[in-house]
C-alpha atoms as a PDB file:
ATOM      1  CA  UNK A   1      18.062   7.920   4.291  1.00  0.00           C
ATOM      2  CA  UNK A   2      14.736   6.564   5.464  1.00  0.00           C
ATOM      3  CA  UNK A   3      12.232   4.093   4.318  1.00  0.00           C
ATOM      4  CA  UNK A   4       9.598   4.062   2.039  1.00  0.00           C
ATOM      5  CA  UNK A   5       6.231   3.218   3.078  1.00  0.00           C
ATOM      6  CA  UNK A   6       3.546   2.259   0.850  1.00  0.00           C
ATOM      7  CA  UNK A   7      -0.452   1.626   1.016  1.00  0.00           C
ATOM      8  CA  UNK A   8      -2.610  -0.646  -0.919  1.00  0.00           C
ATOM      9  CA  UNK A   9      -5.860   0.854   0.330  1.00  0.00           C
ATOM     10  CA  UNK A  10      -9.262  -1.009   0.978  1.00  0.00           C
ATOM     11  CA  UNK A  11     -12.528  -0.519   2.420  1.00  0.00           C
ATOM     12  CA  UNK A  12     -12.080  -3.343   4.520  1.00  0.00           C
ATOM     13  CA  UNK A  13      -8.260  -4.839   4.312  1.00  0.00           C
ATOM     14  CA  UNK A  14      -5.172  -2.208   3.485  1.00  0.00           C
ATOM     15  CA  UNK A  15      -1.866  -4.068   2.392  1.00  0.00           C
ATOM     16  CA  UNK A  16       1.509  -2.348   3.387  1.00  0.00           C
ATOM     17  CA  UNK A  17       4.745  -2.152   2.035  1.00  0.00           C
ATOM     18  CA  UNK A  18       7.769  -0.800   2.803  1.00  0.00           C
ATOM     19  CA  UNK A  19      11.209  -0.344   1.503  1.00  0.00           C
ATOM     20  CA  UNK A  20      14.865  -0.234   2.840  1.00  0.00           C
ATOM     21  CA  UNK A  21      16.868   2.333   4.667  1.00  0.00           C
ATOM     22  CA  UNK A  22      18.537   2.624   0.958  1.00  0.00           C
ATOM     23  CA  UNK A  23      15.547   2.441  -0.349  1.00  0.00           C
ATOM     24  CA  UNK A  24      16.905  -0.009  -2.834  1.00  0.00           C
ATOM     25  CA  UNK A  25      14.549  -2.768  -2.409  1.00  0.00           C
ATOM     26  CA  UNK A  26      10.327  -2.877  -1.608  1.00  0.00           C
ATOM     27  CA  UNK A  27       9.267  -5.414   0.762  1.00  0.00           C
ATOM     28  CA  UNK A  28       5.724  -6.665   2.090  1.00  0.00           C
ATOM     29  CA  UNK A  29       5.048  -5.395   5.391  1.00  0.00           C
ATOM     30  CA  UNK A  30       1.452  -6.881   6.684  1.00  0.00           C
ATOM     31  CA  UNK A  31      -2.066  -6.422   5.711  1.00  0.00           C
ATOM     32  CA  UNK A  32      -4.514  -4.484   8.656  1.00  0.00           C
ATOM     33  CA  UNK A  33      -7.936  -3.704   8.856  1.00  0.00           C
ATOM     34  CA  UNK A  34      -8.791  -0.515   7.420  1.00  0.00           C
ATOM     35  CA  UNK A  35     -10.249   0.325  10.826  1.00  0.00           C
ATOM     36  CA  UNK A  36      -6.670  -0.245  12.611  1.00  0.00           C
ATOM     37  CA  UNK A  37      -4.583   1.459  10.175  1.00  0.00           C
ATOM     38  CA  UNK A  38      -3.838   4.620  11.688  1.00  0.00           C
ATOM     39  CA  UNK A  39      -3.424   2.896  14.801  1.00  0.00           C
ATOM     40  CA  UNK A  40      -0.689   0.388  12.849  1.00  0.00           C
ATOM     41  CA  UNK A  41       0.750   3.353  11.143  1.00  0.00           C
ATOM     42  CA  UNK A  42       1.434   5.941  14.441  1.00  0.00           C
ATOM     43  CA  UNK A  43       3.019   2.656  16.177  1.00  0.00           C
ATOM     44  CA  UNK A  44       5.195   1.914  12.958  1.00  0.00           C
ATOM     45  CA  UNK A  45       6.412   5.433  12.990  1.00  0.00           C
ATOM     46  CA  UNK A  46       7.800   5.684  16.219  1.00  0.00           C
ATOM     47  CA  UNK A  47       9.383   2.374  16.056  1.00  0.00           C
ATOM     48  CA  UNK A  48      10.634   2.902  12.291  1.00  0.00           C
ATOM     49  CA  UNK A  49      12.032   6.261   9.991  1.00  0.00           C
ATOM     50  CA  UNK A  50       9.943   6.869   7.405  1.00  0.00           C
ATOM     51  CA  UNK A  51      10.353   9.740   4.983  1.00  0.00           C
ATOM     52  CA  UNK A  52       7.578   9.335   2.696  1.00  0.00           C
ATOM     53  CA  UNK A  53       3.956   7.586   1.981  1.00  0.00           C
ATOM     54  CA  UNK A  54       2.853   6.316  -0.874  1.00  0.00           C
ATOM     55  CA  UNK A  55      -0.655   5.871  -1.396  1.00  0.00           C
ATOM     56  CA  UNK A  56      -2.471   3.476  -4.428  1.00  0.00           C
ATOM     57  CA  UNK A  57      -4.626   5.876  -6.304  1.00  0.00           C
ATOM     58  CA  UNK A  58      -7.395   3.293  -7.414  1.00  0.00           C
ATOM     59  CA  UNK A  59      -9.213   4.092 -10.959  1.00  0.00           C
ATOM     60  CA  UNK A  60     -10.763   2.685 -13.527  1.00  0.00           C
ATOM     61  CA  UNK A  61      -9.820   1.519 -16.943  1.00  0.00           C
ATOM     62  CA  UNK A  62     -11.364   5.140 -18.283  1.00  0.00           C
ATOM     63  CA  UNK A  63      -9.302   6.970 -15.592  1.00  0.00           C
ATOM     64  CA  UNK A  64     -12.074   8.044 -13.425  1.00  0.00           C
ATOM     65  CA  UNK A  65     -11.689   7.758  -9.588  1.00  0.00           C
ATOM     66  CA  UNK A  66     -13.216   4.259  -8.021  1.00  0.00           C
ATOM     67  CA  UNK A  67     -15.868   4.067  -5.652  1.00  0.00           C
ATOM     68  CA  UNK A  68     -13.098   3.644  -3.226  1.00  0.00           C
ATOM     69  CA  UNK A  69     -11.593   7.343  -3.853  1.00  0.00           C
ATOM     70  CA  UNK A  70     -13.941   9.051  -1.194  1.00  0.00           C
ATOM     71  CA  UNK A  71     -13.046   6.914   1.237  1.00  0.00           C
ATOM     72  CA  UNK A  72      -9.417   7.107   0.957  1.00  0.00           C
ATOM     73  CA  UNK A  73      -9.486  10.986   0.441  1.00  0.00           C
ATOM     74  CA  UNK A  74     -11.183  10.175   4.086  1.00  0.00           C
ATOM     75  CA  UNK A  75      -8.642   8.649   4.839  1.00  0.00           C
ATOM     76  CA  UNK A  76      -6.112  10.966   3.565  1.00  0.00           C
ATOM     77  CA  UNK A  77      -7.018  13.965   6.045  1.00  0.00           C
ATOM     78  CA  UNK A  78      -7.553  11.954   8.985  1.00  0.00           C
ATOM     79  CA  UNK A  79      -3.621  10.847   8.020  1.00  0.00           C
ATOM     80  CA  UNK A  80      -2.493  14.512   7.206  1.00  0.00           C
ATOM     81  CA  UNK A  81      -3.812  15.570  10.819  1.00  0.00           C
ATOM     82  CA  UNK A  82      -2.371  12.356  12.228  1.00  0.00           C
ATOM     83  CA  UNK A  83       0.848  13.124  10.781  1.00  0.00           C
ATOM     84  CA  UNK A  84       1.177  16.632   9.448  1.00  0.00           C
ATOM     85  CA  UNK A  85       4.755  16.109   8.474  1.00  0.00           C
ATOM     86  CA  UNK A  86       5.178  13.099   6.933  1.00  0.00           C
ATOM     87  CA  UNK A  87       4.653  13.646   2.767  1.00  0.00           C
ATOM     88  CA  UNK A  88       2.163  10.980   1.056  1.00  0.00           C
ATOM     89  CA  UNK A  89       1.753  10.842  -2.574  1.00  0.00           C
ATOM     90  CA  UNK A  90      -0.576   9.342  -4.689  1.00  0.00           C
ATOM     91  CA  UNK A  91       0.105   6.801  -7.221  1.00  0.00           C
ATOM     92  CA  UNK A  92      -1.718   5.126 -10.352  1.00  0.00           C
ATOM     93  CA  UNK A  93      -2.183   1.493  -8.890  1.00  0.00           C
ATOM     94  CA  UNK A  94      -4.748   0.056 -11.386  1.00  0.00           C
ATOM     95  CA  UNK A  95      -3.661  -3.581 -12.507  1.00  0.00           C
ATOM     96  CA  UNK A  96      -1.923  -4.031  -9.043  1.00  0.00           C
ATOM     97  CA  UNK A  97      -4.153  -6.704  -7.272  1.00  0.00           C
ATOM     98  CA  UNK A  98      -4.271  -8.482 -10.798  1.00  0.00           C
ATOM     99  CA  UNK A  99      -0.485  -8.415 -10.894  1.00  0.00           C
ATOM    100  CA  UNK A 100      -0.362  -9.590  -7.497  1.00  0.00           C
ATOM    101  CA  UNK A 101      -2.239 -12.850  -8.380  1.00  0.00           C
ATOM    102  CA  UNK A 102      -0.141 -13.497 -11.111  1.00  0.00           C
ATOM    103  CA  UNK A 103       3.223 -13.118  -8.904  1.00  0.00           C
ATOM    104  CA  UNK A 104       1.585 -15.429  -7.057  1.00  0.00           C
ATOM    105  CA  UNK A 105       0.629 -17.837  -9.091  1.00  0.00           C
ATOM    106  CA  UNK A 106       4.561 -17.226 -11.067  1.00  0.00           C
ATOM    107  CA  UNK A 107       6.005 -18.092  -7.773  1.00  0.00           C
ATOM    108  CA  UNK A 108       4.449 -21.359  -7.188  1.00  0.00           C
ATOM    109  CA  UNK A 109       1.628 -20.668  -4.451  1.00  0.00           C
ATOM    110  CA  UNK A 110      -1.093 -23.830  -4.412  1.00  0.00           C
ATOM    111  CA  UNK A 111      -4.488 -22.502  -5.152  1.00  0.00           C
ATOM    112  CA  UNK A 112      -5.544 -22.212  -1.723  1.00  0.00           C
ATOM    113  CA  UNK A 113      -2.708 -19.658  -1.103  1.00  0.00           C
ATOM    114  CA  UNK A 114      -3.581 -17.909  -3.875  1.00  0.00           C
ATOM    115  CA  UNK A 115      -7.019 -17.012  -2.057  1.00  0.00           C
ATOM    116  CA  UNK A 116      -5.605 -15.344   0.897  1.00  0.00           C
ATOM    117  CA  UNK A 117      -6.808 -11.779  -0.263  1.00  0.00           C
ATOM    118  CA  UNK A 118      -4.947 -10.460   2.639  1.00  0.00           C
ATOM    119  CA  UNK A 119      -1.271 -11.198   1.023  1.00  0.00           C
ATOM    120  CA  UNK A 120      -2.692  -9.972  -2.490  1.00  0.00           C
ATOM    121  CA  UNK A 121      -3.234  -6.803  -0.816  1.00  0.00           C
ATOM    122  CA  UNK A 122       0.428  -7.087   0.788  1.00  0.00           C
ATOM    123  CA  UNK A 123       1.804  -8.380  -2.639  1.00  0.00           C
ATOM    124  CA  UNK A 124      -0.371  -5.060  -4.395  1.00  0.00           C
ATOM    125  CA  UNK A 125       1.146  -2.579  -1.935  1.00  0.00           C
ATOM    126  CA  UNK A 126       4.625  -3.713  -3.108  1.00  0.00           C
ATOM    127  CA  UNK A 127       4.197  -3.325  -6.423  1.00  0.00           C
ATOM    128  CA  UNK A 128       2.391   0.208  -5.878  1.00  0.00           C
ATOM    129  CA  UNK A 129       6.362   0.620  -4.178  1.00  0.00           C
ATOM    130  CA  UNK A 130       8.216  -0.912  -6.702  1.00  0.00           C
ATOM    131  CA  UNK A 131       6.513   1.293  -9.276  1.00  0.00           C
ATOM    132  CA  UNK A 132       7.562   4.605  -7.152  1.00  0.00           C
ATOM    133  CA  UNK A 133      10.850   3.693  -6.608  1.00  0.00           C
ATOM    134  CA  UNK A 134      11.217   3.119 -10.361  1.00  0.00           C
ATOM    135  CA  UNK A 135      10.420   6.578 -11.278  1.00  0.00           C
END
């Protein structure tokens, strides 16, 4: 088997995850720029196997798209013609960053922790896995 690989997109900051060979258990991976990410990603995937991505659909409590959603379809293209072969799939990831905080807070982290945005991303991106790997 391969790993999972999972994206917690952002106009600015995009939190990864990733999961086992076994794809048993989700990790955090690191948060990038937006602007590196394909950079990150193409270096990841020669170094690692990974058999699928799974991207954080972002919407809004009435189900319509975010103002986030044409950017990431952006996104999306650039990453098909990047990597024509490698499947991504798009997941419901509303309620992610806000479960993210509360992990954090659940596990302890002092209040200045708790503001590092980049590991809320990272924390959001494995929960977007998590929530695959459930299904």
């Amino acid at each position: 088997m391969a790993r999972l690989l999972s994206i917690d997109f952002g106009k600015k900051r995009t939190g990864i995850a990733v999961s086992d060979d076994f794809q048993i258990i989700a990790s955090g991976l690191t948060t990038v720029d937006t602007e590196q990410l394909l950079p990150f990603l193409k270096d990841y995937f020669q170094k690692e196997n990974v058999e699928r991505v799974i991207i954080g659909e972002p919407k809004r409590l009435n189900n319509e798209p975010s103002e986030v959603v044409p950017i990431l379809n952006s996104f999306i293209e650039k990453f098909s013609q990047s990597f024509p072969t490698m499947p991504v799939e798009r997941i419901d990831e509303r309620f992610t960053s806000k479960m993210a905080f509360q992990t954090m807070i659940d596990s302890g982290l002092k209040k200045k922790q708790r503001q590092n945005k980049a590991l809320i991303d990272e924390i959001a991106a494995t929960i977007i896995l998590q929530d695959y790997m459930r299904k």
